[in-house]
Structure formats: C-alpha cells, structure tokens
N, C-alpha and C. Protein backbone atom coordinates (compact mmCIF):
# COMPACT_ATOMS: atom_id res chain seq x y z
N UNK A 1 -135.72 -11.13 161.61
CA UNK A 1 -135.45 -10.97 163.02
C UNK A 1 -134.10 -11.62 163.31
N UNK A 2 -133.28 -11.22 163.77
CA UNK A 2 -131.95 -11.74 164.19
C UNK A 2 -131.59 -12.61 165.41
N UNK A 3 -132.66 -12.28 166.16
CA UNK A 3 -132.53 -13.05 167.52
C UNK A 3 -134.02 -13.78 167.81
N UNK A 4 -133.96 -14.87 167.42
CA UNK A 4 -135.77 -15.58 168.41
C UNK A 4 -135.67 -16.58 168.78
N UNK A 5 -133.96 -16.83 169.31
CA UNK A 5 -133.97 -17.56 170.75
C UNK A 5 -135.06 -18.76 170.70
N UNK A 6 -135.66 -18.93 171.53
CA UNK A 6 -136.67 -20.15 172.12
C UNK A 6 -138.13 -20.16 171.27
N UNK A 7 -137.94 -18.56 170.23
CA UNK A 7 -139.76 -18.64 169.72
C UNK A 7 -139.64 -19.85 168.75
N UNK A 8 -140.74 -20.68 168.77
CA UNK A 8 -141.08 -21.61 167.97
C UNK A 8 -142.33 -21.74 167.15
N UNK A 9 -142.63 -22.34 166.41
CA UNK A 9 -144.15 -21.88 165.51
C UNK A 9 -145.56 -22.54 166.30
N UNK A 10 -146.85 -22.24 166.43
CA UNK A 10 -147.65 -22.27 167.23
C UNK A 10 -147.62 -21.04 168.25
N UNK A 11 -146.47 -20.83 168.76
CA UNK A 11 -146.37 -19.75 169.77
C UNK A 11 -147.30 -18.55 169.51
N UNK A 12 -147.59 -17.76 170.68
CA UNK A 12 -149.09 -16.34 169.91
C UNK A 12 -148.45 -15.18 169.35
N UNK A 13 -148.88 -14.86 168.88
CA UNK A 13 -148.87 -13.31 168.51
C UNK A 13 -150.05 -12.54 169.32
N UNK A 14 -149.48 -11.32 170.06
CA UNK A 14 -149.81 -10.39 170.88
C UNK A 14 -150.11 -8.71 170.17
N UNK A 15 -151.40 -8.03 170.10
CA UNK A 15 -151.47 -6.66 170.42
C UNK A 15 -151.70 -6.19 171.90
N UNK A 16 -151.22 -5.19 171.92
CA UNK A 16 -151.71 -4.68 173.24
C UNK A 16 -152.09 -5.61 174.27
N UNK A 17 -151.89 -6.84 174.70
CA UNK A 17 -151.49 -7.74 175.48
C UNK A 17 -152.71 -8.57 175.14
N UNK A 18 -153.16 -8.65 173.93
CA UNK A 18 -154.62 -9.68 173.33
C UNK A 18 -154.05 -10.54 172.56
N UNK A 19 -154.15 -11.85 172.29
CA UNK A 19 -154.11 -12.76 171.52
C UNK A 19 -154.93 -12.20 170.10
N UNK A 20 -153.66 -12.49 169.07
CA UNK A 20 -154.22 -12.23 167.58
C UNK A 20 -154.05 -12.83 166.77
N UNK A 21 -153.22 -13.87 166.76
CA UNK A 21 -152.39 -14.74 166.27
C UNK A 21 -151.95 -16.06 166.69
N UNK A 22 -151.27 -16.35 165.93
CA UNK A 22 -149.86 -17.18 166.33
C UNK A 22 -148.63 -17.21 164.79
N UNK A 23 -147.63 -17.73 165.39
CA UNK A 23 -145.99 -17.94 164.78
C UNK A 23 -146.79 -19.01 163.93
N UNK A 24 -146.27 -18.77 162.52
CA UNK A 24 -146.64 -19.95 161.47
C UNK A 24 -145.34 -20.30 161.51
N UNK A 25 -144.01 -19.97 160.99
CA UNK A 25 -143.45 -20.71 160.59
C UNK A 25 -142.11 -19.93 161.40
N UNK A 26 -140.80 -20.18 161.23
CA UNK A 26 -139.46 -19.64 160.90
C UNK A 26 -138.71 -20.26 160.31
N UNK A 27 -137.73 -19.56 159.17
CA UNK A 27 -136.38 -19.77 158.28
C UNK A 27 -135.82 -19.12 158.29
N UNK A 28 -134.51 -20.09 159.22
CA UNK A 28 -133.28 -19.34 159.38
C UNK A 28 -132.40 -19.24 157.99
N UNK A 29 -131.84 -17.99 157.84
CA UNK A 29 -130.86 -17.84 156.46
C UNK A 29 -129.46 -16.58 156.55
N UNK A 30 -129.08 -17.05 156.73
CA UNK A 30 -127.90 -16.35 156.90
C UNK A 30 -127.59 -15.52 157.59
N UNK A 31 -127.58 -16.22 159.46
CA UNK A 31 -127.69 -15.59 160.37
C UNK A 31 -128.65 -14.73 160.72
N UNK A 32 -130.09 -15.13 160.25
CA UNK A 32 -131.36 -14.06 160.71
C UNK A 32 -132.56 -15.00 159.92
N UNK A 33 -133.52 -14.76 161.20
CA UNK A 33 -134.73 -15.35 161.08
C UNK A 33 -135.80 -14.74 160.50
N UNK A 34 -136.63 -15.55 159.43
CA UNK A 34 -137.79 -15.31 158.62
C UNK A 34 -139.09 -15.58 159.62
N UNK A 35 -139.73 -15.22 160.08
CA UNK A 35 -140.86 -15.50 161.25
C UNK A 35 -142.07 -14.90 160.29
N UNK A 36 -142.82 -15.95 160.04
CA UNK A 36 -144.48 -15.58 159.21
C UNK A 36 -145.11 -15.79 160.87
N UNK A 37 -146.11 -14.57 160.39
CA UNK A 37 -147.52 -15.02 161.53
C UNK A 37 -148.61 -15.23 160.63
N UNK A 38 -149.13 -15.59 161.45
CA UNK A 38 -150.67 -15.75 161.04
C UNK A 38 -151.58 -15.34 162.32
N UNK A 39 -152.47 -14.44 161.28
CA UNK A 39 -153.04 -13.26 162.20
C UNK A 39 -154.78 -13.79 162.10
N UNK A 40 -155.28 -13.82 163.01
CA UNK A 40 -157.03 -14.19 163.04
C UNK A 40 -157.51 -12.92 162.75
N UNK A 41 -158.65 -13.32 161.56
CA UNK A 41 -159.43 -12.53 161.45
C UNK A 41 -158.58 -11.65 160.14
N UNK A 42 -159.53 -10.82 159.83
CA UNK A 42 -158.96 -9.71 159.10
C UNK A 42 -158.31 -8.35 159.81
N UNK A 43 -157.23 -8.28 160.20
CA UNK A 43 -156.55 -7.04 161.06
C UNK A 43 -155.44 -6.62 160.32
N UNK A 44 -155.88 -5.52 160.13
CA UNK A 44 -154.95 -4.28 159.37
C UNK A 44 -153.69 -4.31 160.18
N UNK A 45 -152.49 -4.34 159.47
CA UNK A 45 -151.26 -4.21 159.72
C UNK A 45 -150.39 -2.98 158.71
N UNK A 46 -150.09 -2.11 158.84
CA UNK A 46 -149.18 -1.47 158.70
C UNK A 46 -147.85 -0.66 158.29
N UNK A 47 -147.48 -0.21 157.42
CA UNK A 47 -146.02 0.11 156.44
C UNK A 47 -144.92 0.38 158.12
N UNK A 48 -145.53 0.93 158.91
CA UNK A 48 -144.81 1.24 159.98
C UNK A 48 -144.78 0.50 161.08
N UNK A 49 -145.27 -1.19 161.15
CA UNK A 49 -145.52 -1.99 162.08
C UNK A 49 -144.66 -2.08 162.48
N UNK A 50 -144.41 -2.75 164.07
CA UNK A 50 -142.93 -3.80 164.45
C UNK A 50 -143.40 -4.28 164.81
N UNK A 51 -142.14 -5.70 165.21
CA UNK A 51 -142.33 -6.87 166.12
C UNK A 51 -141.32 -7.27 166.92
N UNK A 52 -141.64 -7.33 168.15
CA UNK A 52 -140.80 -7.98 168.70
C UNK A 52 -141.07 -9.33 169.60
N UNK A 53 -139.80 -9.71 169.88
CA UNK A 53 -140.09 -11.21 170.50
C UNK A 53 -140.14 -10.70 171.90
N UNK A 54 -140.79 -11.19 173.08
CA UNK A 54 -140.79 -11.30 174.63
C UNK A 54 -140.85 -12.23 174.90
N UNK A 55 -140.45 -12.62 176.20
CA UNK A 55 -140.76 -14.05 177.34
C UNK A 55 -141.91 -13.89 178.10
N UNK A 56 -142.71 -15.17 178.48
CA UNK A 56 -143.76 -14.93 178.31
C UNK A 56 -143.79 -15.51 179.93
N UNK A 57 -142.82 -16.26 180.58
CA UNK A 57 -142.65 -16.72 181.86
C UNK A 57 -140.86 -16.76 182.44
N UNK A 58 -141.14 -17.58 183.70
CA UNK A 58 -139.90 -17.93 184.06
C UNK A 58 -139.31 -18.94 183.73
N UNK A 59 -139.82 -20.01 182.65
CA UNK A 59 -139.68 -21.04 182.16
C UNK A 59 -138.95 -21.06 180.28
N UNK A 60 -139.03 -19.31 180.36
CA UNK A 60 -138.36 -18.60 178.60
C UNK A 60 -139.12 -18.93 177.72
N UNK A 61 -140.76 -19.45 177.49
CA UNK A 61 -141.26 -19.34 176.56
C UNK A 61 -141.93 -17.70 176.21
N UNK A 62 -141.71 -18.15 175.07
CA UNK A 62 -141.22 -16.75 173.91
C UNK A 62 -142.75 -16.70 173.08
N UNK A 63 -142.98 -14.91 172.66
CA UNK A 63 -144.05 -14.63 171.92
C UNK A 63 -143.96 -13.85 171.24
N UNK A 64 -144.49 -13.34 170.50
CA UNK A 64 -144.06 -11.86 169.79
C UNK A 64 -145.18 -10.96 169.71
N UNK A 65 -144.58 -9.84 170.48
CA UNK A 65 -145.72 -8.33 170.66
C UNK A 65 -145.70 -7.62 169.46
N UNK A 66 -146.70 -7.31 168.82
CA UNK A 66 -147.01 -6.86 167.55
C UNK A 66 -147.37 -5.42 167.76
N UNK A 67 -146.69 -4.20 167.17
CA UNK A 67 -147.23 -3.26 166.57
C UNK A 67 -147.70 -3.33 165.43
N UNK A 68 -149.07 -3.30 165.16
CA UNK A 68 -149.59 -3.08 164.32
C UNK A 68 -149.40 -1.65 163.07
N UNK A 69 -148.69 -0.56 163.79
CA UNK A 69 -148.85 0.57 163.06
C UNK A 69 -149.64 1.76 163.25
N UNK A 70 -149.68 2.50 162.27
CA UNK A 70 -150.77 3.82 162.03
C UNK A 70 -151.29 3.73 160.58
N UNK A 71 -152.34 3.94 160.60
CA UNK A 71 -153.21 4.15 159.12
C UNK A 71 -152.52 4.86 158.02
N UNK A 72 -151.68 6.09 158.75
CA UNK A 72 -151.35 7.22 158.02
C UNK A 72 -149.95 6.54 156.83
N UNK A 73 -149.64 5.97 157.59
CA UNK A 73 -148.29 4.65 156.44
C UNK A 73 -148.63 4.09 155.66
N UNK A 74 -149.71 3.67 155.48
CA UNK A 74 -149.96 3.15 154.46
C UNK A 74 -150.25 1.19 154.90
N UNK A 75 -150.78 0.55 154.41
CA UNK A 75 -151.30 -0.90 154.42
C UNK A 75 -149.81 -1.71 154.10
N UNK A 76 -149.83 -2.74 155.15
CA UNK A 76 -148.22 -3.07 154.81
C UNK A 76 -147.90 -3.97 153.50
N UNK A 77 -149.26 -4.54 153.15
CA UNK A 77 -148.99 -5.11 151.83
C UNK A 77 -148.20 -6.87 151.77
N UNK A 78 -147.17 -6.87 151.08
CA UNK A 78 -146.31 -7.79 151.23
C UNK A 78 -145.22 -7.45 151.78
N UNK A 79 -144.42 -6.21 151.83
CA UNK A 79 -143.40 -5.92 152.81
C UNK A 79 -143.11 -6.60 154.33
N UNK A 80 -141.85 -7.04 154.04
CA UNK A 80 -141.65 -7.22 155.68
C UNK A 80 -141.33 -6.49 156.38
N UNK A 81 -142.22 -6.84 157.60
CA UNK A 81 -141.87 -5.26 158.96
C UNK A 81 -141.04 -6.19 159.51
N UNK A 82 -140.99 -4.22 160.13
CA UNK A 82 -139.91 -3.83 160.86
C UNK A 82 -139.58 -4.51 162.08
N UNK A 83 -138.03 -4.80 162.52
CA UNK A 83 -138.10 -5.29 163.61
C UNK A 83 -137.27 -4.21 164.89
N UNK A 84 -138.05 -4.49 166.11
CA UNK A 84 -137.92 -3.68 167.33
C UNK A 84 -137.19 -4.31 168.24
N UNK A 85 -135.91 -3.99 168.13
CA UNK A 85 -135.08 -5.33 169.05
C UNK A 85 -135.32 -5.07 170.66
C-alpha cells in the first residue's frame, strides 16, 4: 500500500461495513507499506481481493475496507492483494 497515513496496527479490518479483523502489523520499505491483517475466524479471501484504507471519523482514525473477492479467482493463497487506492 503506498499511502496509510494515520493506519496503525490494532486498527479493524472491515467487510461490507462488519468488523473481521484487525491491522497486525506494517513495514515500511521503500516508499510503500507492508500491512498484514489478521482476519477472525476462517474467511475466504480471494486472487481478486482489494484493500483499501478509509477514515473512520473527524478525528482521521483510519481502517481498512476489505474486498474479499469472488470464488471464481481462485483462493488468494500467499499472494499479496491488490490495492484500491
């Protein structure tokens, strides 16, 4: 991810406006951010997922809305998804 601003780790991870998650970690490396989640439960993610970061108030705390994907792509595996700026 190139831009995550104010997201910090603990912060949630979002489907469809549900809590699924949260931000495990980020590493920044050469001008772009590594962001692991950690997802509750067992939930299928995607070859065609995205993510993006949102604000979550007027105060700029930050979250990230998760597309999960379509079945038809295939299981995302270890690949890193895609990001939705």
């Amino acid at each position: 991810m190139p831009h995550v601003g104010a997201l910090k780790a603990k912060q949630k991870v979002v489907v469809a406006g549900i809590r699924v998650g949260q931000v495990s970690r980020i590493v920044y490396d050469a001008g772009s951010a590594l962001v692991t989640l950690r997802l509750d439960g067992s939930r299928p993610v995607y070859r065609d997922a995205t993510a993006s970061i949102r604000t979550e108030s007027a105060l700029g705390r930050k979250y990230v809305s998760l597309d999960p994907g379509t079945p038809t792509s295939g299981p995302l595996g270890t690949r890193v998804l895609g990001v939705d700026p």
